[in-house]
Protein backbone atom coordinates (compact mmCIF):
# COMPACT_ATOMS: atom_id res chain seq x y z
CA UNK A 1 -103.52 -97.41 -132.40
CA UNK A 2 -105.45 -98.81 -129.64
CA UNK A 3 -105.91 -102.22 -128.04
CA UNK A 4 -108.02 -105.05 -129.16
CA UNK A 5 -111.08 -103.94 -127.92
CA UNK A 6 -110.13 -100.42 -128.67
CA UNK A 7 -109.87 -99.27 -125.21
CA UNK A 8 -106.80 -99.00 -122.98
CA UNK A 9 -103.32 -97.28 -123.79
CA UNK A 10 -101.79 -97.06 -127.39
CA UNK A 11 -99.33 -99.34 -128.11
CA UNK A 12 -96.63 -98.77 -130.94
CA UNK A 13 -96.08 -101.44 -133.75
CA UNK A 14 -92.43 -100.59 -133.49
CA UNK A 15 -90.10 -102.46 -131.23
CA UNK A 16 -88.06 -100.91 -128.58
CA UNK A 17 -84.64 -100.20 -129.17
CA UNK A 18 -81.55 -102.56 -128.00
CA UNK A 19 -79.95 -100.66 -125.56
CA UNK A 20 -77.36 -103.11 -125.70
CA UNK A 21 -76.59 -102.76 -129.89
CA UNK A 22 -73.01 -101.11 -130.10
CA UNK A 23 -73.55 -97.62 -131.17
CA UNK A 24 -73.89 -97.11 -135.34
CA UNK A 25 -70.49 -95.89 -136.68
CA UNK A 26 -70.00 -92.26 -136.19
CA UNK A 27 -71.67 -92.00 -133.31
CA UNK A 28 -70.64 -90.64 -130.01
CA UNK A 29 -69.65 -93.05 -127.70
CA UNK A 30 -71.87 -93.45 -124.01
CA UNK A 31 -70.03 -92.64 -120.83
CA UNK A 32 -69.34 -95.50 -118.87
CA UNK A 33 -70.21 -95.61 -115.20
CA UNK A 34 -66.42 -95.28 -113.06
CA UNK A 35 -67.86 -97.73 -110.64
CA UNK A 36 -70.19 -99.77 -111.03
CA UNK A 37 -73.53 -99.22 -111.53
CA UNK A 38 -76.19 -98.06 -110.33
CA UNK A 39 -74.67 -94.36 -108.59
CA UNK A 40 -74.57 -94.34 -104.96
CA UNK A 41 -77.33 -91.81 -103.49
CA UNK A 42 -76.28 -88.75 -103.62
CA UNK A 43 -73.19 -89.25 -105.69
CA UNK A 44 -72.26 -88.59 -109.28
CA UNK A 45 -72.98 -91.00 -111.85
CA UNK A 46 -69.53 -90.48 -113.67
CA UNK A 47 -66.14 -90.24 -112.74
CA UNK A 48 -65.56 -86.83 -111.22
CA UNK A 49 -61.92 -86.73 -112.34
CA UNK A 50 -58.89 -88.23 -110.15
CA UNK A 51 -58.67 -89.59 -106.62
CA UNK A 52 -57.09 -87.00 -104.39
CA UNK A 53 -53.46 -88.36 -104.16
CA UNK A 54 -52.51 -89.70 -100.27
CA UNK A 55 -49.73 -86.86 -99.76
CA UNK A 56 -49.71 -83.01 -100.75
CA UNK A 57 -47.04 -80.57 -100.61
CA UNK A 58 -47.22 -76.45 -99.91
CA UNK A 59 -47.27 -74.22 -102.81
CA UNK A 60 -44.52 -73.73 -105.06
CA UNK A 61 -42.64 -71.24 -103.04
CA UNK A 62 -43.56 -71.74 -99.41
CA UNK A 63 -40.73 -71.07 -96.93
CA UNK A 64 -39.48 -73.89 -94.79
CA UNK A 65 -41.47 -73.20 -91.95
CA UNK A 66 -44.47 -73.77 -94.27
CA UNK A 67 -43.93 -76.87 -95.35
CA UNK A 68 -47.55 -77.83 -93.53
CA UNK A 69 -49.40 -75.75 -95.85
CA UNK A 70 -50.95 -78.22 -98.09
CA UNK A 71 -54.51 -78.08 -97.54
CA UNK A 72 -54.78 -81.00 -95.33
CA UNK A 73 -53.84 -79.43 -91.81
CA UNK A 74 -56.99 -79.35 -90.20
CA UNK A 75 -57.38 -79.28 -86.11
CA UNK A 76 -57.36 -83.21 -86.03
CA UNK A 77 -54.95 -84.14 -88.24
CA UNK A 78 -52.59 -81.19 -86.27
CA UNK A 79 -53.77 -82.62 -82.81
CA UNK A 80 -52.53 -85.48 -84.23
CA UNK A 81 -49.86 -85.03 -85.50
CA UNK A 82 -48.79 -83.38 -82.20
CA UNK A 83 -49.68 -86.18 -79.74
CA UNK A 84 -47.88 -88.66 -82.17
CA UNK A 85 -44.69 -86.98 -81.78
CA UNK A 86 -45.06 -85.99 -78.57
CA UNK A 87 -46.16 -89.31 -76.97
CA UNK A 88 -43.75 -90.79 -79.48
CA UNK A 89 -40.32 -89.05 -78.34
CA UNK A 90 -41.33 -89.90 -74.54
CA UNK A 91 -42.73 -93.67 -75.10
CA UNK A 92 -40.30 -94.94 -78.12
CA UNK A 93 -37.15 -93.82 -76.48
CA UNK A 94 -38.05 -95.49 -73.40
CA UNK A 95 -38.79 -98.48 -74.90
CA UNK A 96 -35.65 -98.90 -76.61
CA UNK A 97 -33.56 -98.32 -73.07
CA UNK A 98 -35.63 -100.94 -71.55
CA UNK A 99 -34.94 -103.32 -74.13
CA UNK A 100 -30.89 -102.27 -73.86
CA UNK A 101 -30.88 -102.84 -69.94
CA UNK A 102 -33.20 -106.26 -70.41
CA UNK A 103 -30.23 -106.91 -73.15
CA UNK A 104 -27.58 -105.91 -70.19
CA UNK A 105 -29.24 -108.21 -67.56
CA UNK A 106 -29.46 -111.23 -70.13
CA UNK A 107 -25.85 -111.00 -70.73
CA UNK A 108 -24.83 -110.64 -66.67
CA UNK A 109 -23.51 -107.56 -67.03
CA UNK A 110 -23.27 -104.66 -63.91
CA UNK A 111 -25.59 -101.84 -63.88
CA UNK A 112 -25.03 -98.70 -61.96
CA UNK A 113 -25.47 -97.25 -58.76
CA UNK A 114 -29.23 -96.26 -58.31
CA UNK A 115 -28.19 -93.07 -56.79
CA UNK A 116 -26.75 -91.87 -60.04
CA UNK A 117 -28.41 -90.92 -63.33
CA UNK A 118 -26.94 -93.78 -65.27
CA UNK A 119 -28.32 -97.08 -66.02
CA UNK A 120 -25.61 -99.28 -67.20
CA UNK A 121 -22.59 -99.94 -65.03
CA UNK A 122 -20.32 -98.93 -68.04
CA UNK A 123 -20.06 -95.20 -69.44
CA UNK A 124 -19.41 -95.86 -72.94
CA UNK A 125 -22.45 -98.35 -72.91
CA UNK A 126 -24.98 -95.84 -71.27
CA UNK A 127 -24.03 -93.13 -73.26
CA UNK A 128 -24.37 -95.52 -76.03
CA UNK A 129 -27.53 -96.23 -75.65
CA UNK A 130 -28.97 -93.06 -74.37
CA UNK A 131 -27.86 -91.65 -78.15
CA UNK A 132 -29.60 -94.43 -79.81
CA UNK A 133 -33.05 -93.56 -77.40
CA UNK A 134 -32.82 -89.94 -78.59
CA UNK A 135 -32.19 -91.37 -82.54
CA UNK A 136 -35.71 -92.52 -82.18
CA UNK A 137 -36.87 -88.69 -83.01
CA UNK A 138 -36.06 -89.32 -87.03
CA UNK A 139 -38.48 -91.66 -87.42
CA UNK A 140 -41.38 -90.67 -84.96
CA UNK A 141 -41.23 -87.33 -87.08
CA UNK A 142 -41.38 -88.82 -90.28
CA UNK A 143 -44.39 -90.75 -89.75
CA UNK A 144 -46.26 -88.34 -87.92
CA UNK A 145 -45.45 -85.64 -90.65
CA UNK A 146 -46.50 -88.86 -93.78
CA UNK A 147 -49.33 -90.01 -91.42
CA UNK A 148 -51.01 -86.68 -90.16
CA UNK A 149 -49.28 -84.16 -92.24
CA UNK A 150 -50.56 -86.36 -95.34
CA UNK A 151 -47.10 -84.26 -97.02
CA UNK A 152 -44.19 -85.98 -97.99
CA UNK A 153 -41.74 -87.01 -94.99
CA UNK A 154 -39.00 -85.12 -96.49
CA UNK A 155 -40.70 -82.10 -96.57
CA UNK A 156 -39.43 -81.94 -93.24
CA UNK A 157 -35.84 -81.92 -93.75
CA UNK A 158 -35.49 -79.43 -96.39
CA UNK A 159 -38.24 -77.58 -99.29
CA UNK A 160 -36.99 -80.39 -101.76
CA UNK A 161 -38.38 -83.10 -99.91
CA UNK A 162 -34.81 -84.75 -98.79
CA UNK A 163 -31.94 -83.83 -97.78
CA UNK A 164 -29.37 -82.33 -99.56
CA UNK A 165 -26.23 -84.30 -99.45
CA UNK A 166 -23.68 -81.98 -101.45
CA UNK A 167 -24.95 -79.02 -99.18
CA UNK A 168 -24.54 -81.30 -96.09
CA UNK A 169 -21.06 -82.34 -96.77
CA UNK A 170 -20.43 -78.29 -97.47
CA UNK A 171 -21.87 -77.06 -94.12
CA UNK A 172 -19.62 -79.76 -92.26
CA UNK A 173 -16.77 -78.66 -93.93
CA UNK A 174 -17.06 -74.98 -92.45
CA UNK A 175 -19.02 -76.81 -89.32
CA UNK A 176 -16.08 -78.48 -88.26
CA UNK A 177 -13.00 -76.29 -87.91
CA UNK A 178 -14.78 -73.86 -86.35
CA UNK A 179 -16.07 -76.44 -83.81
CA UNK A 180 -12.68 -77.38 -82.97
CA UNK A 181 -11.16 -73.65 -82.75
CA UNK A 182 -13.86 -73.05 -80.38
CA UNK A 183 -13.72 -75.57 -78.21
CA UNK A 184 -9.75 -75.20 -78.30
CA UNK A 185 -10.22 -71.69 -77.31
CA UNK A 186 -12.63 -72.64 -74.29
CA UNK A 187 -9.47 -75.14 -73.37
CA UNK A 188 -7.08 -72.33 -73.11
CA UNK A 189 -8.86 -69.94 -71.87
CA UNK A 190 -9.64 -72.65 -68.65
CA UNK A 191 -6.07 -73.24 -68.82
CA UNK A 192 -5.15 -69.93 -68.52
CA UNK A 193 -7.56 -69.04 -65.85
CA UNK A 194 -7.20 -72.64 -63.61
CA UNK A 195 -3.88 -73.77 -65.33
CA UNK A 196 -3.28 -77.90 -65.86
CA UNK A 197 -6.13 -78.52 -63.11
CA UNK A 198 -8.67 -77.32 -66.61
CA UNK A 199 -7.38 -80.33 -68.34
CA UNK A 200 -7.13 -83.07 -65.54
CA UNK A 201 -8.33 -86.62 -66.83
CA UNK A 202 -6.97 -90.14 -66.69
CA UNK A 203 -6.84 -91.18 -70.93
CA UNK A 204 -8.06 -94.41 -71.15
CA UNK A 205 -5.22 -95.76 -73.78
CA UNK A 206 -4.93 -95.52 -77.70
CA UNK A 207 -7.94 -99.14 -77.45
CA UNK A 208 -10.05 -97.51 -75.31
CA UNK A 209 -10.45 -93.82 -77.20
CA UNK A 210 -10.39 -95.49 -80.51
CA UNK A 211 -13.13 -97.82 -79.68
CA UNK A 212 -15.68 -94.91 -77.40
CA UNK A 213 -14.72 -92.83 -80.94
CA UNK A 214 -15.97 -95.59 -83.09
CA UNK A 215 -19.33 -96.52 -81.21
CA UNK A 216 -20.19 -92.40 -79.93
CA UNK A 217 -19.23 -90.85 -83.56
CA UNK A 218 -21.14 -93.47 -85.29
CA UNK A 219 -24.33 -93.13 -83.36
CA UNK A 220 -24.11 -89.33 -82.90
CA UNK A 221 -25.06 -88.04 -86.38
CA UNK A 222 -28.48 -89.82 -85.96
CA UNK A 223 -28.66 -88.60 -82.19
CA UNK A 224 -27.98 -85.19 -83.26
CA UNK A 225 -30.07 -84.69 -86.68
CA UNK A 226 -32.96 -86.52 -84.37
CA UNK A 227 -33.13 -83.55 -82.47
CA UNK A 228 -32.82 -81.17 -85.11
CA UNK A 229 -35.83 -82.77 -86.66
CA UNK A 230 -37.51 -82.43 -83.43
CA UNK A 231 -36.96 -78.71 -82.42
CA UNK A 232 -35.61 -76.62 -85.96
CA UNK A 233 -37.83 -79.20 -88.17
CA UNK A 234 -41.31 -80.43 -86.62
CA UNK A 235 -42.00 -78.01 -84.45
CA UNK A 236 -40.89 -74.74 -86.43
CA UNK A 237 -43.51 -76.33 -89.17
CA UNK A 238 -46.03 -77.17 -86.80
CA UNK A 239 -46.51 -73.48 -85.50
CA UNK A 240 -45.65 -72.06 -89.09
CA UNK A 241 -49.15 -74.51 -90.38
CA UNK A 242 -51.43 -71.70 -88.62
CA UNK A 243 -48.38 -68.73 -88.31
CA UNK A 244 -46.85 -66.81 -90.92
CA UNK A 245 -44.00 -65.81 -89.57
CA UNK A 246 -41.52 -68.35 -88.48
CA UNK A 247 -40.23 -66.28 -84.89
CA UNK A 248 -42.98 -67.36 -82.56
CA UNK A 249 -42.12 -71.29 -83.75
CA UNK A 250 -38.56 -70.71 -83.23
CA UNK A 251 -38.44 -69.08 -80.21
CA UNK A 252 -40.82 -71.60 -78.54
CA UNK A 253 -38.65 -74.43 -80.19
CA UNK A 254 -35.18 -72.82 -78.94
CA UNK A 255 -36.76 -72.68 -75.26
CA UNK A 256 -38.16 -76.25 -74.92
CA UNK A 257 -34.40 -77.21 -76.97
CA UNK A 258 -32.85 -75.74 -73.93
CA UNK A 259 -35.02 -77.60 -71.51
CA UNK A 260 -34.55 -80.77 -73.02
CA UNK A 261 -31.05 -80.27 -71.85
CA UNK A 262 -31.83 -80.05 -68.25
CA UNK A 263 -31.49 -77.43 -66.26
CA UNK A 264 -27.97 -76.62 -64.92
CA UNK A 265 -25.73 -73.46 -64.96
CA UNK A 266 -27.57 -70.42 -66.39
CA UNK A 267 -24.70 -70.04 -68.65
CA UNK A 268 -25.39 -73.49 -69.97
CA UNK A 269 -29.31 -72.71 -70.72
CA UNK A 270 -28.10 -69.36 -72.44
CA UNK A 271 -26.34 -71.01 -74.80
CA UNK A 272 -28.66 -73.51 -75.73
CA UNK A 273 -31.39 -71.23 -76.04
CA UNK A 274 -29.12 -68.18 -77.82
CA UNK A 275 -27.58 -70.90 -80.35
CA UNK A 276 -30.81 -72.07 -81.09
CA UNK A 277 -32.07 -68.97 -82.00
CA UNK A 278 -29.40 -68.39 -84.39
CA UNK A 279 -30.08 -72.31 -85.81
CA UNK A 280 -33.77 -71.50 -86.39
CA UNK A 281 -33.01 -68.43 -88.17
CA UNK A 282 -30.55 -70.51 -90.30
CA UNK A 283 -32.45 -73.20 -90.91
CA UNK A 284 -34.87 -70.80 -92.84
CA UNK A 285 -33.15 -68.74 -94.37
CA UNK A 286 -31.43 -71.97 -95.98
CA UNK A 287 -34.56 -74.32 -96.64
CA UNK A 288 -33.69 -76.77 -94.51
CA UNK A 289 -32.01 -78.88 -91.93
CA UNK A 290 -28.74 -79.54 -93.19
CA UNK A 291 -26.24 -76.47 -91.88
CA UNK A 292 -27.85 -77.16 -88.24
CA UNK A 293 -27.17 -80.97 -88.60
CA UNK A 294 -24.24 -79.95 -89.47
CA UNK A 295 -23.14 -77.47 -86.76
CA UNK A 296 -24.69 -80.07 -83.89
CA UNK A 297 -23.18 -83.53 -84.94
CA UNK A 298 -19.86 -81.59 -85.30
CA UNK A 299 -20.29 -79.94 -82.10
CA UNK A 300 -21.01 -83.15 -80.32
CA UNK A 301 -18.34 -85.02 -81.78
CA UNK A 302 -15.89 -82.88 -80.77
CA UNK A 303 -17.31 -82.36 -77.30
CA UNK A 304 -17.51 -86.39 -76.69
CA UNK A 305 -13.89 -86.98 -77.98
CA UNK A 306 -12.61 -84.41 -75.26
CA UNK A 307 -14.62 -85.82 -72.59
CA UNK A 308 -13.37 -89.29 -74.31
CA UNK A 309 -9.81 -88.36 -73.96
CA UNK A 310 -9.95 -87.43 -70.53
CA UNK A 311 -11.59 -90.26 -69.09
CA UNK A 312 -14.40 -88.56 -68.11
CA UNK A 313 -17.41 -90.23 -69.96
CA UNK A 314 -18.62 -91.52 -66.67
CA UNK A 315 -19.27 -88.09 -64.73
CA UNK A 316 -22.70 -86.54 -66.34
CA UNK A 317 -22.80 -83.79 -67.52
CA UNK A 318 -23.74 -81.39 -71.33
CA UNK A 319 -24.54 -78.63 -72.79
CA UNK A 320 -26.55 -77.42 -70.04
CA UNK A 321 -23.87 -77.38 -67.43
CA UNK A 322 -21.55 -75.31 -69.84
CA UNK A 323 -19.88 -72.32 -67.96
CA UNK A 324 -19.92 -68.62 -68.52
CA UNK A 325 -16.74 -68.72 -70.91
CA UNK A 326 -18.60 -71.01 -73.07
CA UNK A 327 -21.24 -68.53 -73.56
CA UNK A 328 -18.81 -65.75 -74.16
CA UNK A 329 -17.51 -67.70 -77.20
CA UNK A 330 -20.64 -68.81 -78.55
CA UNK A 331 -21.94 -64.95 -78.70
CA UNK A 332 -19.26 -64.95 -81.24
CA UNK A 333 -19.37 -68.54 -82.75
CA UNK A 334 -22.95 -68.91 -83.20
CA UNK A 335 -23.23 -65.85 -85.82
CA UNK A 336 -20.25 -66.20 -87.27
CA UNK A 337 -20.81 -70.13 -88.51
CA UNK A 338 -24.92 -68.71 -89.31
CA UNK A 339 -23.75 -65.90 -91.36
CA UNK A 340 -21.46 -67.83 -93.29
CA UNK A 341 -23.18 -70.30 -94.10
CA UNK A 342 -25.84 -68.12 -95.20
CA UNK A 343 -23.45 -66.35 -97.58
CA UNK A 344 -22.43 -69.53 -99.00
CA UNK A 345 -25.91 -70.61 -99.53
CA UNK A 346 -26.18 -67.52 -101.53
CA UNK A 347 -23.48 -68.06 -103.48
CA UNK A 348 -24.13 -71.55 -104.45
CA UNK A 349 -27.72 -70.92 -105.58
CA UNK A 350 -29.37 -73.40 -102.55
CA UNK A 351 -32.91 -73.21 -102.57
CA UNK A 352 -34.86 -71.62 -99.67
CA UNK A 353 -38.50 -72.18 -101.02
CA UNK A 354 -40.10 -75.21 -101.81
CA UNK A 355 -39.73 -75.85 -106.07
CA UNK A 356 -42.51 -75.97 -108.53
CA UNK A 357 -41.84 -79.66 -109.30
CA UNK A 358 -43.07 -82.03 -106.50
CA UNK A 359 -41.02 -82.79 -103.28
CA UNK A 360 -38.36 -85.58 -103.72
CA UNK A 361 -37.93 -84.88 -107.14
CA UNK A 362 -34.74 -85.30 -108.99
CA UNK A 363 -32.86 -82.00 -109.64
CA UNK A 364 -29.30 -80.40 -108.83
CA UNK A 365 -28.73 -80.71 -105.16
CA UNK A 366 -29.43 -78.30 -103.29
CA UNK A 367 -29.54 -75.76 -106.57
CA UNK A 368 -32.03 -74.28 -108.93
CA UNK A 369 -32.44 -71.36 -107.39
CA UNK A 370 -30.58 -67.89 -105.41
CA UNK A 371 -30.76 -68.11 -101.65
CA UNK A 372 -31.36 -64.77 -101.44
């Protein structure tokens, strides 16, 4: 039908439908726009399913070293995730000893001699609060791996996303008698060989021991799993992100573990960088971090209650300045403690590759499937 003057365009006696009406009954149902309306440029009108969630974890069945596999480790987020722990286990610990000497001067007390490598005038306060510097690792790890890893910060303790209490408390059960028959061993073997000279200290009475026990033991488990989350966590899942096989990670982590130590007798950085090797290997072959924390806060213990006993917490001194009978023993301790453990892990079924079921779920500690 045309106009009123029968030109121009046809126009339809029918009105135009209400776009608005609800739909008649029966009918299928419009999508509705996710957000808003209408579409930005380029974009989907509809919801294209949902949002990507903030952390990702490696495929069922990943190794511990390939924790980092997730799909999200690409060359900036691993750049940064390097300089964040990097800049983070040199800055953070330094902040927290300047804040413990500003403490010390507030309260009057002596510092020491600026010729020596201690900062506070009294041992069992500097070696106090050169621990709780080096604690500082736990965290800076865990955020770098939840900020830049965009995986689950327990991903880096063990493939279950936590770790693994039961299996902790079993590792330190075998961790610690061995510990102690080694170091006993080193004792008599330097009292055989120098006789009561080996064992020459001034005790500090029953007050004294009890109370550098109480503050060292209590700050050395964090101390020591700090650095385990450093050298056999972060960095063997760093390299294994980009590296299948876990060796190159763990050897480069052993030799910068032994560095860390400073360099002293050659004995001393053999058996950092020998033990290490058999910790990286462990830590592996077990899914995670808890035989290693194990091993070191029950190696440490034992080492500062000696050093405790005899008075001798003011003369520096570790791991690094360990003579060649300590590395004799350790040939022997290191496997030993690895290969056990290993066979226990066997035996009790603790998992070595990360689960089907996301990480930090609940399930049996440490169980669900054979080691082996």
């Amino acid at each position: 039908m045309n106009g009123r003057d029968g030109k121009g365009p046809a126009v339809s006696d029918t009105p135009p439908p209400n776009v608005w009406a609800a739909p008649p009954a029966g009918a299928p149902r419009r999508p509705v726009p996710a957000q808003g309306w209408p579409p930005a440029q380029g974009g989907p009108p509809y919801a294209a399913g949902p949002p990507r969630p903030p952390t990702e974890t490696a495929p069922p069945g990943s190794d511990y070293h390939e924790q980092a596999r997730n799909g999200r480790q690409k060359a900036p987020q691993r750049l940064g995730e390097f300089l964040l722990v990097v800049v983070g286990n040199l800055a953070v610990p330094l902040v927290v000893v300047a804040f413990g000497a500003l403490a010390w001067y507030v309260l009057g007390l002596d510092f020491a001699p600026e010729d020596g490598d201690r900062i506070l005038a009294d041992p069992l306060a500097d070696e106090a609060l050169a621990l709780l510097s080096i604690a500082t690792g736990i965290p800076v790890v865990l955020l770098a791996v939840r900020w830049c890893g965009s995986r689950p910060a327990g991903t880096a303790a063990s493939v279950v996303g936590r770790l693994r209490w039961g299996w902790l408390a079993r590792c330190a059960a075998v961790a610690f008698p061995l510990i102690v028959l080694q170091m006993g061993g080193l004792a008599l073997w330097g009292y055989l060989s120098d006789g009561e000279e080996s064992l020459a200290g001034d005790f500090p009475g029953w007050s004294g021991f009890a109370l550098a026990l109480v503050v060292l033991w209590a700050l050395i488990p964090f101390q020591a799993a700090a650095e385990e989350f450093v050298f056999r966590g972060w960095l063997a899942q760093f390299f294994g992100g980009f590296l299948r096989s876990p060796w190159p990670g763990t050897v480069i982590a052993s030799a910068l573990f032994a560095a860390a130590h400073g360099f002293g007798e050659w004995s001393g950085f053999a058996l950092l960088f020998y033990s290490a090797m058999w910790w990286g290997w462990l830590t592996v072959r077990t899914g995670g971090l808890e035989a290693v924390i194990a091993v070191h806060v029950a190696n440490n213990m034992t080492a500062y209650a000696i050093t405790a006993a005899l008075g001798q917490l003011a003369e520096s001194g570790n791991a690094a300045d360990a003579p060649w009978q300590a590395l004799v023993l350790e040939l022997v301790a290191a496997p030993a403690y690895c290969l056990l453990i290993a066979k226990l892990a066997t035996a009790h079924g603790v998992r070595r590759r990360s689960p089907a079921t996301p990480a930090g779920s609940a399930e049996p500690d440490g169980r669900a499937e054979p080691a082996g």
